[in-house]
Protein backbone atom coordinates (compact mmCIF):
# COMPACT_ATOMS: atom_id res chain seq x y z
CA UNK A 1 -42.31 0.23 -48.09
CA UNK A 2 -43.32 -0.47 -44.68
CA UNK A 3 -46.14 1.93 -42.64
CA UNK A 4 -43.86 2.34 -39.96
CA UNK A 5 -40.94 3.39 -41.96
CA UNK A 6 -42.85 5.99 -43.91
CA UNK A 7 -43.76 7.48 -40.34
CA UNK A 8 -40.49 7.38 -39.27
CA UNK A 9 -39.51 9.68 -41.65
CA UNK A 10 -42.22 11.88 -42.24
CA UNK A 11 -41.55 12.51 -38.31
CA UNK A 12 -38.02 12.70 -39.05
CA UNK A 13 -38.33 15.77 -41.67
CA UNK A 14 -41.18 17.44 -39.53
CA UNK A 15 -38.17 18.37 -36.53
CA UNK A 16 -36.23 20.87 -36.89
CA UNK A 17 -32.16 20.45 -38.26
CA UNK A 18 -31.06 22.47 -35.21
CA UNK A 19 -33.79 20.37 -32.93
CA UNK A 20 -32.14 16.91 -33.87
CA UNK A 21 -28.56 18.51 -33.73
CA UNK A 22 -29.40 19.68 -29.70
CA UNK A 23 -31.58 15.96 -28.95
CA UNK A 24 -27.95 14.44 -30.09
CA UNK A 25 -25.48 16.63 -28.79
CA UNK A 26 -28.12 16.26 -25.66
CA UNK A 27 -27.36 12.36 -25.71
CA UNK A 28 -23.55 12.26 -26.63
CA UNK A 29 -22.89 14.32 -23.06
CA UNK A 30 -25.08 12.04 -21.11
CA UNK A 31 -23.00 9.29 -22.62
CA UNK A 32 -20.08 10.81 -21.74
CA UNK A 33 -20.84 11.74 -17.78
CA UNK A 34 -22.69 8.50 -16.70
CA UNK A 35 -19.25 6.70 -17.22
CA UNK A 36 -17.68 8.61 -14.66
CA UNK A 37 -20.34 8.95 -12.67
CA UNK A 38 -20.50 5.19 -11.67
CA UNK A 39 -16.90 4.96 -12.00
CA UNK A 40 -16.26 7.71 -9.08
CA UNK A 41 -18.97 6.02 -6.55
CA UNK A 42 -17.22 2.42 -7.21
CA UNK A 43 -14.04 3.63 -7.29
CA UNK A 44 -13.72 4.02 -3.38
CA UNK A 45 -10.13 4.40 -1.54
CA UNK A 46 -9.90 2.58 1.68
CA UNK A 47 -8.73 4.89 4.79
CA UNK A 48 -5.38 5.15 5.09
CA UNK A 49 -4.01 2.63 8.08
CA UNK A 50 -3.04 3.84 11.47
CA UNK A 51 1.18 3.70 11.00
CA UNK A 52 1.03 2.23 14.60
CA UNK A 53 -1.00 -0.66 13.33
CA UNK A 54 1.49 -0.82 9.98
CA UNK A 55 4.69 -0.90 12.25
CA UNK A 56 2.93 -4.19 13.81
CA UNK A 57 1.79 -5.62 11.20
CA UNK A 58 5.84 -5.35 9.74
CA UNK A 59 6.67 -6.24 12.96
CA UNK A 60 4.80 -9.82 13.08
CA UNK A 61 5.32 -10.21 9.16
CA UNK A 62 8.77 -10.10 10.09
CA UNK A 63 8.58 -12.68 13.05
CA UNK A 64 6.92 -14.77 11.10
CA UNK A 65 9.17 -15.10 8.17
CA UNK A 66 11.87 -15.42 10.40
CA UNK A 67 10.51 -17.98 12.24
CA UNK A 68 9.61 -20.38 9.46
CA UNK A 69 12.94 -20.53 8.12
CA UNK A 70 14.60 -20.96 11.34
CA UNK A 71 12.12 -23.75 11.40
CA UNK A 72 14.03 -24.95 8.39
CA UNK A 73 17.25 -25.30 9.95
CA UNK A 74 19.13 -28.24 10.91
CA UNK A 75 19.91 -28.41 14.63
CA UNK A 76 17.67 -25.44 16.05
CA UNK A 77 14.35 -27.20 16.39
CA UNK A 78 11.47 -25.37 17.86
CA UNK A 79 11.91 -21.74 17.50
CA UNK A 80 10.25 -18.20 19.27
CA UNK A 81 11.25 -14.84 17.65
CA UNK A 82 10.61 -11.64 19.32
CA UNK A 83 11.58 -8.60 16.72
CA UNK A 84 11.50 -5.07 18.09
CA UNK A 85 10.94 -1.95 15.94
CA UNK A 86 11.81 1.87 15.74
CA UNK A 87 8.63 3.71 16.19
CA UNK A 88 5.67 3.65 13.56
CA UNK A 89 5.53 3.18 9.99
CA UNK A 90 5.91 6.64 7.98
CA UNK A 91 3.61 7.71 5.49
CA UNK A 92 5.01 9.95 2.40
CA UNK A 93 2.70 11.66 0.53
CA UNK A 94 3.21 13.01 -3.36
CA UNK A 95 3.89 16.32 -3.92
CA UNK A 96 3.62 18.67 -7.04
CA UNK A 97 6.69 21.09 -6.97
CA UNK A 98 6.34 24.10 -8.95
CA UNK A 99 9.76 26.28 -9.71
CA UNK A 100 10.15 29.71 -10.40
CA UNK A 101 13.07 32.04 -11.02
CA UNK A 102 13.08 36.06 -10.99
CA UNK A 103 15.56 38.81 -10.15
CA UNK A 104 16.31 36.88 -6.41
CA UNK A 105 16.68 33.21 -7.22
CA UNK A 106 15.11 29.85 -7.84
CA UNK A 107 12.16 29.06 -5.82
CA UNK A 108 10.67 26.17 -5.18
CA UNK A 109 6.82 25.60 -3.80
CA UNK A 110 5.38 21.65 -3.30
CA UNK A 111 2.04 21.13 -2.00
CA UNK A 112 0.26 18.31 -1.41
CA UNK A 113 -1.41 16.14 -3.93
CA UNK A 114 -5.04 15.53 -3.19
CA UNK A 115 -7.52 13.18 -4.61
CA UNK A 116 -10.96 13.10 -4.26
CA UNK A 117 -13.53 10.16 -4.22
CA UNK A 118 -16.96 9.84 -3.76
CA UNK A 119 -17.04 13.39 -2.17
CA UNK A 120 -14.21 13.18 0.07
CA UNK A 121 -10.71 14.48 -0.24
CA UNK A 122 -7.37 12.22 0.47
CA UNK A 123 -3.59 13.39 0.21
CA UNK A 124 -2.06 10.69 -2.23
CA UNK A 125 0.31 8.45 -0.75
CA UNK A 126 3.42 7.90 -3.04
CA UNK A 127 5.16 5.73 -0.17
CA UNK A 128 5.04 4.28 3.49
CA UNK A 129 8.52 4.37 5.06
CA UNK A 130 8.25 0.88 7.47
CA UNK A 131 10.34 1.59 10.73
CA UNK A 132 14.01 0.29 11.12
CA UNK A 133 14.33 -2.90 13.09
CA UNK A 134 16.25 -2.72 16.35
CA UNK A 135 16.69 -5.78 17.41
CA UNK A 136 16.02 -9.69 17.63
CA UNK A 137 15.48 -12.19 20.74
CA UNK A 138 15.49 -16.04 19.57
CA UNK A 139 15.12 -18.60 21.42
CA UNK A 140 15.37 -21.89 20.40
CA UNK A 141 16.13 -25.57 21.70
CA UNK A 142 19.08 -25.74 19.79
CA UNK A 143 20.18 -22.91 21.48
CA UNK A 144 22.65 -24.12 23.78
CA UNK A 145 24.95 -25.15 21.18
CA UNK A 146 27.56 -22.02 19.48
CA UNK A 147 27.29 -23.71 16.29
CA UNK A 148 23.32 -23.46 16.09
CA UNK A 149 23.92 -19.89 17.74
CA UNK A 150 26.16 -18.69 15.06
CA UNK A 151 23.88 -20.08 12.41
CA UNK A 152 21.25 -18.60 13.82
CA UNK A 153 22.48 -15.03 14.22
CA UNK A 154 23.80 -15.02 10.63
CA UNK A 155 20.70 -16.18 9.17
CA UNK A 156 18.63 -13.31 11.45
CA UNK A 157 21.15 -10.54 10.50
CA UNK A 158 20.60 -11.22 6.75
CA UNK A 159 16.93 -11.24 7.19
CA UNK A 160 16.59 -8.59 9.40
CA UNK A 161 19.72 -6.36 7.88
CA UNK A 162 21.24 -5.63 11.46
CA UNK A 163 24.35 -6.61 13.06
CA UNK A 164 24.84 -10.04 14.55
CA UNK A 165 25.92 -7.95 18.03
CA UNK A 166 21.66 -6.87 18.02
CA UNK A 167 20.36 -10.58 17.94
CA UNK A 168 20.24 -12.55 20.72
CA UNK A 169 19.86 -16.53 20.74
CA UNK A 170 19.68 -18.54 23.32
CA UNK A 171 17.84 -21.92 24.34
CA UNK A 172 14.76 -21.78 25.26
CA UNK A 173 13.30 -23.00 29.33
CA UNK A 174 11.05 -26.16 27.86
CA UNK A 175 10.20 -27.74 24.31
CA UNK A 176 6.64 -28.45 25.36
CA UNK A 177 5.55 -24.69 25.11
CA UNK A 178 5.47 -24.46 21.81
């Protein structure tokens, strides 16, 4: 046999049973924690947006999109959207609801579902609620033309979801701005 094996194990039987039981239960719980330990200071949420700065970013996401398909069109040419908005985006957070019943009723209690990461506390958010569209200006140098107009407005209305009576299109002063 080798030297170093025999001292292995003459080491080995000179410890204790209840010695080498604590060393390994010792190990398997530092294996167990250092996971989560670097997982929780990776794992790190970004702040939640301003809904101000959410309602414009919708806002120009929506101009945008509209926009480029209007592009698309035949007969509108260049195109300018202007999209207003209803107020800010909405945040919703999740809630846990616990229900009771005694001698009165049902009773209901939600609080607020909180998270914490690297140290700091955050209500989850289970949804953001973007704000309603108002309306639409368009102006385009096909404008001037009901046909174009008509196209226009139904094409907005079924991007946007409002009435045709809350989009307005009309043709725009000069081509060369854009």
């Amino acid at each position: 046999m080798q030297p170093w094996l025999t001292g292995l194990r003459e080491r080995l039987r000179m410890l204790q049973r209840p010695r080498l039981l604590l060393i390994a239960g010792l190990c398997g719980a530092a294996l167990l924690i250092l996971p989560g330990i670097r997982t929780e200071s990776r794992a790190q949420s970004p702040p939640p947006a301003d809904g101000t700065a959410q309602a414009e970013q919708y806002r120009e996401a929506l101009e945008t999109r509209l926009t480029d398909l209007l592009n698309g069109m035949e007969g509108v040419g260049q195109v300018r959207v202007m999209v207003t908005v209803s107020g800010t985006a909405e945040q919703v957070y999740a809630e846990e609801v616990k229900a009771s019943q005694n001698e009165r009723g049902r009773q209901q209690e939600a609080q607020v579902v909180i998270t914490r990461s690297s140290g700091a506390e955050a209500p989850i958010v289970a949804k953001t609620v973007c704000p309603s569209v108002l309306g639409a200006a368009i102006l385009c140098s096909g404008g001037d033309h009901a046909a174009v107009q008509e196209r226009v407005r139904k094409a907005a209305s079924a991007v946007l979801g409002i009435p045709q009576g809350q989009i307005f299109v009309g043709k725009s002063a000069t081509s060369s701005k854009f």
